[in-house]
N, C-alpha and C. Protein backbone atom coordinates (compact mmCIF):
# COMPACT_ATOMS: atom_id res chain seq x y z
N UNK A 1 -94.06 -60.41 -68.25
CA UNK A 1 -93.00 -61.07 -68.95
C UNK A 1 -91.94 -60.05 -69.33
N UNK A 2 -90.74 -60.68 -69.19
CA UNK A 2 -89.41 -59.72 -69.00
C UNK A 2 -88.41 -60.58 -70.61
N UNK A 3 -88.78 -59.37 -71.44
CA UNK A 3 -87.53 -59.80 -72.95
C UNK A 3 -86.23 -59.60 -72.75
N UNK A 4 -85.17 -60.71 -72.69
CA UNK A 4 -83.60 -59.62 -72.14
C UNK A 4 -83.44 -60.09 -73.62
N UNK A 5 -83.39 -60.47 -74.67
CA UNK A 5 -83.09 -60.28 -76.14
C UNK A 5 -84.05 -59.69 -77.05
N UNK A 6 -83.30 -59.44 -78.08
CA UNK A 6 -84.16 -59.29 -79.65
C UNK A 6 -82.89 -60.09 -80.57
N UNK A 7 -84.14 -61.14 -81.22
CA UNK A 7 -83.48 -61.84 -82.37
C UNK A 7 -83.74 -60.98 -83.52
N UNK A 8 -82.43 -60.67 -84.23
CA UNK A 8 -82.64 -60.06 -86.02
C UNK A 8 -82.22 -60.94 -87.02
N UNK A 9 -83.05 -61.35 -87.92
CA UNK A 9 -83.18 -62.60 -89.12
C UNK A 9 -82.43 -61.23 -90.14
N UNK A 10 -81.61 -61.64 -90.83
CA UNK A 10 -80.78 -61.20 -92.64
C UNK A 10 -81.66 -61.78 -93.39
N UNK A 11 -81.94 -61.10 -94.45
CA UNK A 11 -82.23 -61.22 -95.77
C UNK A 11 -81.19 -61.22 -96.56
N UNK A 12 -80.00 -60.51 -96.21
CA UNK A 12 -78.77 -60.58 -97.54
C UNK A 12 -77.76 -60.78 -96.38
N UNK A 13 -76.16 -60.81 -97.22
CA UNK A 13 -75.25 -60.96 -96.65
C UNK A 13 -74.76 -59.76 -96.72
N UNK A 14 -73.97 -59.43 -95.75
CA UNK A 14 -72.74 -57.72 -95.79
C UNK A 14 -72.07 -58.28 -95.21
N UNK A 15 -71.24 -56.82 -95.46
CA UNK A 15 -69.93 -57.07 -94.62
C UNK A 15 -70.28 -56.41 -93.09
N UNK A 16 -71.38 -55.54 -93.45
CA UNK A 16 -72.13 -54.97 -91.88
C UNK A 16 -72.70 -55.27 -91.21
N UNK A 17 -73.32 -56.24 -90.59
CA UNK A 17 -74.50 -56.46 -89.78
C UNK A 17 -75.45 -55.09 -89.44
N UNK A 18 -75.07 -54.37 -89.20
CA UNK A 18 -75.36 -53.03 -88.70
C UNK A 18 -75.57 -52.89 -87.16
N UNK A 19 -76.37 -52.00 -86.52
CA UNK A 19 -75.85 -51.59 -84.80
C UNK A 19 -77.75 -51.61 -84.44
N UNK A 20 -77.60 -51.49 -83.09
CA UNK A 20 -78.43 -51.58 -82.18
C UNK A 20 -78.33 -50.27 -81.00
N UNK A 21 -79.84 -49.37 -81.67
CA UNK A 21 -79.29 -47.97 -80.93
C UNK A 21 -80.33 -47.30 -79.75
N UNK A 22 -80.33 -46.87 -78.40
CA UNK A 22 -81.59 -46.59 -78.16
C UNK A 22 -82.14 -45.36 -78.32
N UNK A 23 -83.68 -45.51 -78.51
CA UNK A 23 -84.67 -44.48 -78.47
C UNK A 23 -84.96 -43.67 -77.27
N UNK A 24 -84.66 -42.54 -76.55
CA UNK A 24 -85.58 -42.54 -75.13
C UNK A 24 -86.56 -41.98 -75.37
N UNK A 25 -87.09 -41.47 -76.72
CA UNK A 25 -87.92 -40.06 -76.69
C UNK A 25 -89.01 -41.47 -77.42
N UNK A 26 -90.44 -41.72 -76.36
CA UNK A 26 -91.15 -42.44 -76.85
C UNK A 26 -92.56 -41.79 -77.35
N UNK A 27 -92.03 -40.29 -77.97
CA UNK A 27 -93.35 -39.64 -78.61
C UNK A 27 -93.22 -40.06 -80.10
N UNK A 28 -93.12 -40.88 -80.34
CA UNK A 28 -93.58 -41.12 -81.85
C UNK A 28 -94.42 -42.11 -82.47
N UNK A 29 -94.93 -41.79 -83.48
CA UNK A 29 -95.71 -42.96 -83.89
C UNK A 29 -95.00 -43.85 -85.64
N UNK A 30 -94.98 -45.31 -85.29
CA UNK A 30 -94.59 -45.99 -86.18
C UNK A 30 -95.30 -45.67 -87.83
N UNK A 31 -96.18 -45.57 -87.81
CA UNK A 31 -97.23 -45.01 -89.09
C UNK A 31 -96.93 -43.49 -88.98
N UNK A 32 -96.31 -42.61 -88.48
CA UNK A 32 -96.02 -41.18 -88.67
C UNK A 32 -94.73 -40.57 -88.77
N UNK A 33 -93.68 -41.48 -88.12
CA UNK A 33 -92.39 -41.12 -88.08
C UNK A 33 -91.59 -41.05 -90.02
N UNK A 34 -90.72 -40.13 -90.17
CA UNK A 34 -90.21 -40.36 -91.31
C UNK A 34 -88.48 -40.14 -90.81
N UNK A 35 -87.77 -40.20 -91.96
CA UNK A 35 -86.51 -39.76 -91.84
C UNK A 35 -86.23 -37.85 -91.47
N UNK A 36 -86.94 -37.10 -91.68
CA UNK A 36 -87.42 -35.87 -91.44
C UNK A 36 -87.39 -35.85 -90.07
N UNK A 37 -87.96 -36.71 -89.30
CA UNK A 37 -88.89 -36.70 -88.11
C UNK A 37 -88.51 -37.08 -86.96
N UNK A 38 -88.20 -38.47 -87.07
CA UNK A 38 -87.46 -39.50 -86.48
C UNK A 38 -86.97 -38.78 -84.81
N UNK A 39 -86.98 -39.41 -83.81
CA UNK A 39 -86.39 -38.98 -82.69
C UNK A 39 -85.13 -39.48 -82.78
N UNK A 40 -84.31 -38.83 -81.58
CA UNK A 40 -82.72 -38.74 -81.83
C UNK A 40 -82.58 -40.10 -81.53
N UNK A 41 -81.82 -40.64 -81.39
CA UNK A 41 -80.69 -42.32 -81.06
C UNK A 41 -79.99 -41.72 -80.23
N UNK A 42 -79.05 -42.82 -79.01
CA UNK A 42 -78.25 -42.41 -78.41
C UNK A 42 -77.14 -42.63 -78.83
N UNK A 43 -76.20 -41.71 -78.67
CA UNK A 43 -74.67 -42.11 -79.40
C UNK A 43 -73.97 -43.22 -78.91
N UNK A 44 -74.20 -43.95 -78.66
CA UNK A 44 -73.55 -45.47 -78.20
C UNK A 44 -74.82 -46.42 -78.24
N UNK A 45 -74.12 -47.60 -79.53
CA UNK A 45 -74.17 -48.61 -80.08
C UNK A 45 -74.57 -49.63 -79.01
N UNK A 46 -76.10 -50.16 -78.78
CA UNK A 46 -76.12 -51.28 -77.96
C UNK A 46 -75.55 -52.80 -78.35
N UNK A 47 -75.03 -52.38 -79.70
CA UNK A 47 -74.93 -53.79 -80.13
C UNK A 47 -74.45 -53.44 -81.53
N UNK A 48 -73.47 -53.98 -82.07
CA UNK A 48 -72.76 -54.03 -83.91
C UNK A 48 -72.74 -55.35 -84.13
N UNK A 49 -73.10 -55.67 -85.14
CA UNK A 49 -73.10 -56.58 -85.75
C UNK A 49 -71.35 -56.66 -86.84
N UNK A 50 -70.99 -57.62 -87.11
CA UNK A 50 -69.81 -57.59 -87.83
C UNK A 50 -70.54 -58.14 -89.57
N UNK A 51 -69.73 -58.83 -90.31
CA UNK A 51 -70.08 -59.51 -91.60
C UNK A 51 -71.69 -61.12 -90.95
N UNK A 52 -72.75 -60.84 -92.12
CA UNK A 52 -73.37 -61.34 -91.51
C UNK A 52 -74.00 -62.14 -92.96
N UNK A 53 -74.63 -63.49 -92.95
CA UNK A 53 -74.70 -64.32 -94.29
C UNK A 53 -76.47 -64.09 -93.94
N UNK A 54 -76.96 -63.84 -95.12
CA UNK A 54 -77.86 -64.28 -95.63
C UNK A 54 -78.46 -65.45 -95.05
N UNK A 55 -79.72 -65.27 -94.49
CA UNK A 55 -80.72 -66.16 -93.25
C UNK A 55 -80.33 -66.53 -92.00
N UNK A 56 -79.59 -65.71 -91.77
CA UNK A 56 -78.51 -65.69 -90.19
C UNK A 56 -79.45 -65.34 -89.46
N UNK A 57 -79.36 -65.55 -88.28
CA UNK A 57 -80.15 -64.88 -87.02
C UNK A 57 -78.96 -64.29 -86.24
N UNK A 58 -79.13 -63.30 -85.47
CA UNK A 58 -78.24 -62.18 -84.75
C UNK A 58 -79.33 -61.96 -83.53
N UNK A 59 -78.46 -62.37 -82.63
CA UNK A 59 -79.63 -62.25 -81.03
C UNK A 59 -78.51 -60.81 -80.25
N UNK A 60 -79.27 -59.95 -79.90
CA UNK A 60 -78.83 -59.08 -78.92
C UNK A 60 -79.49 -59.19 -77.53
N UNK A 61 -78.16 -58.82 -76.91
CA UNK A 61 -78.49 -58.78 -75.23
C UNK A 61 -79.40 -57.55 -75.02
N UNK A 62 -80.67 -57.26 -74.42
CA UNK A 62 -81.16 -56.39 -73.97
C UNK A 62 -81.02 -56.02 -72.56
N UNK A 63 -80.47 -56.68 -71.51
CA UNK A 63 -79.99 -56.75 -70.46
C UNK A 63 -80.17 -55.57 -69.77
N UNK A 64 -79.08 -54.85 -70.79
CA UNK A 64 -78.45 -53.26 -69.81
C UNK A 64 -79.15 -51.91 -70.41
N UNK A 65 -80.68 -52.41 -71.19
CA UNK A 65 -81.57 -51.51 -71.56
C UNK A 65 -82.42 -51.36 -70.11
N UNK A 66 -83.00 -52.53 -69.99
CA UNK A 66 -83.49 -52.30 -68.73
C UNK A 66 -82.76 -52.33 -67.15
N UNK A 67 -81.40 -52.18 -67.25
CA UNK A 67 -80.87 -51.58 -65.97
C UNK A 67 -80.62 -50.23 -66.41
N UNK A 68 -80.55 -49.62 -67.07
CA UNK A 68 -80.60 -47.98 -68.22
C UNK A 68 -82.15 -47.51 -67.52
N UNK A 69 -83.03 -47.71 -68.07
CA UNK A 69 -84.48 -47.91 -67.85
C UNK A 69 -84.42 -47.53 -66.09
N UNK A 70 -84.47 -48.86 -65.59
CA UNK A 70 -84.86 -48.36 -63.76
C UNK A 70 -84.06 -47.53 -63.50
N UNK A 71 -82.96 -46.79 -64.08
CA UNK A 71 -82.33 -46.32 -63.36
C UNK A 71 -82.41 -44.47 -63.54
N UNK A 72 -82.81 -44.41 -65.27
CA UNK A 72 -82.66 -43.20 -65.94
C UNK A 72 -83.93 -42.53 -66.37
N UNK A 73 -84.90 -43.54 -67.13
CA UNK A 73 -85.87 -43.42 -67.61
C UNK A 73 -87.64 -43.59 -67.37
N UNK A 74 -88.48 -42.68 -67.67
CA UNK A 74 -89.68 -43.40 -67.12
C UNK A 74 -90.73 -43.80 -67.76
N UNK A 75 -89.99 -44.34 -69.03
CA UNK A 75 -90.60 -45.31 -70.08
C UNK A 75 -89.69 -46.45 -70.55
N UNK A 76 -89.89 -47.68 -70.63
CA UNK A 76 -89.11 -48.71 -71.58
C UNK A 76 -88.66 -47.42 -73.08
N UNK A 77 -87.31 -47.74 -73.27
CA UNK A 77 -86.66 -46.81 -74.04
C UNK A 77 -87.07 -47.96 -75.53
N UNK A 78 -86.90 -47.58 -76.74
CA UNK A 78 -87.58 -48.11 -77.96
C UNK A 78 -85.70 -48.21 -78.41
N UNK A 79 -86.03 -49.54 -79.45
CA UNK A 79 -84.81 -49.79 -79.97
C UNK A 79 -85.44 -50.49 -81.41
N UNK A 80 -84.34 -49.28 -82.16
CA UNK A 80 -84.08 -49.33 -84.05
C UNK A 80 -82.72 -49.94 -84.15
């Protein structure tokens, strides 16, 4: 089975939605990573969100992760 989205549910409203960034470095562990630690992000935004309300859902295209992927990488790249 092939995901070309990720849905993100709000808890509050902003004026940010915030961004969608990728991971390639898949040595980390979710229970070990800190802000200290963390592997790098890539400098371009898969996705920004603009002003977003409280219990909104926000769907991103994952599309051009996995044409990124076959083309660059030799792991599914992780996305924060």
């Amino acid at each position: 089975m092939t995901v070309n989205s990720i849905t993100l549910q709000t808890n509050n409203s902003s004026v940010e939605g915030g961004e969608v960034y990728l991971i390639t470095d898949n040595n980390w562990s979710e229970g070990t990573v800190t802000w200290n630690n963390a592997p790098a992000i890539d400098p371009n935004a898969l996705g920004t969100l603009g002003q977003v309300n409280s219990g909104s859902a926000a769907v991103f295209d994952l599309t051009q992760i996995y044409t990124i992927h076959d083309q660059e990488y030799p792991a599914l790249p992780s996305i924060i």
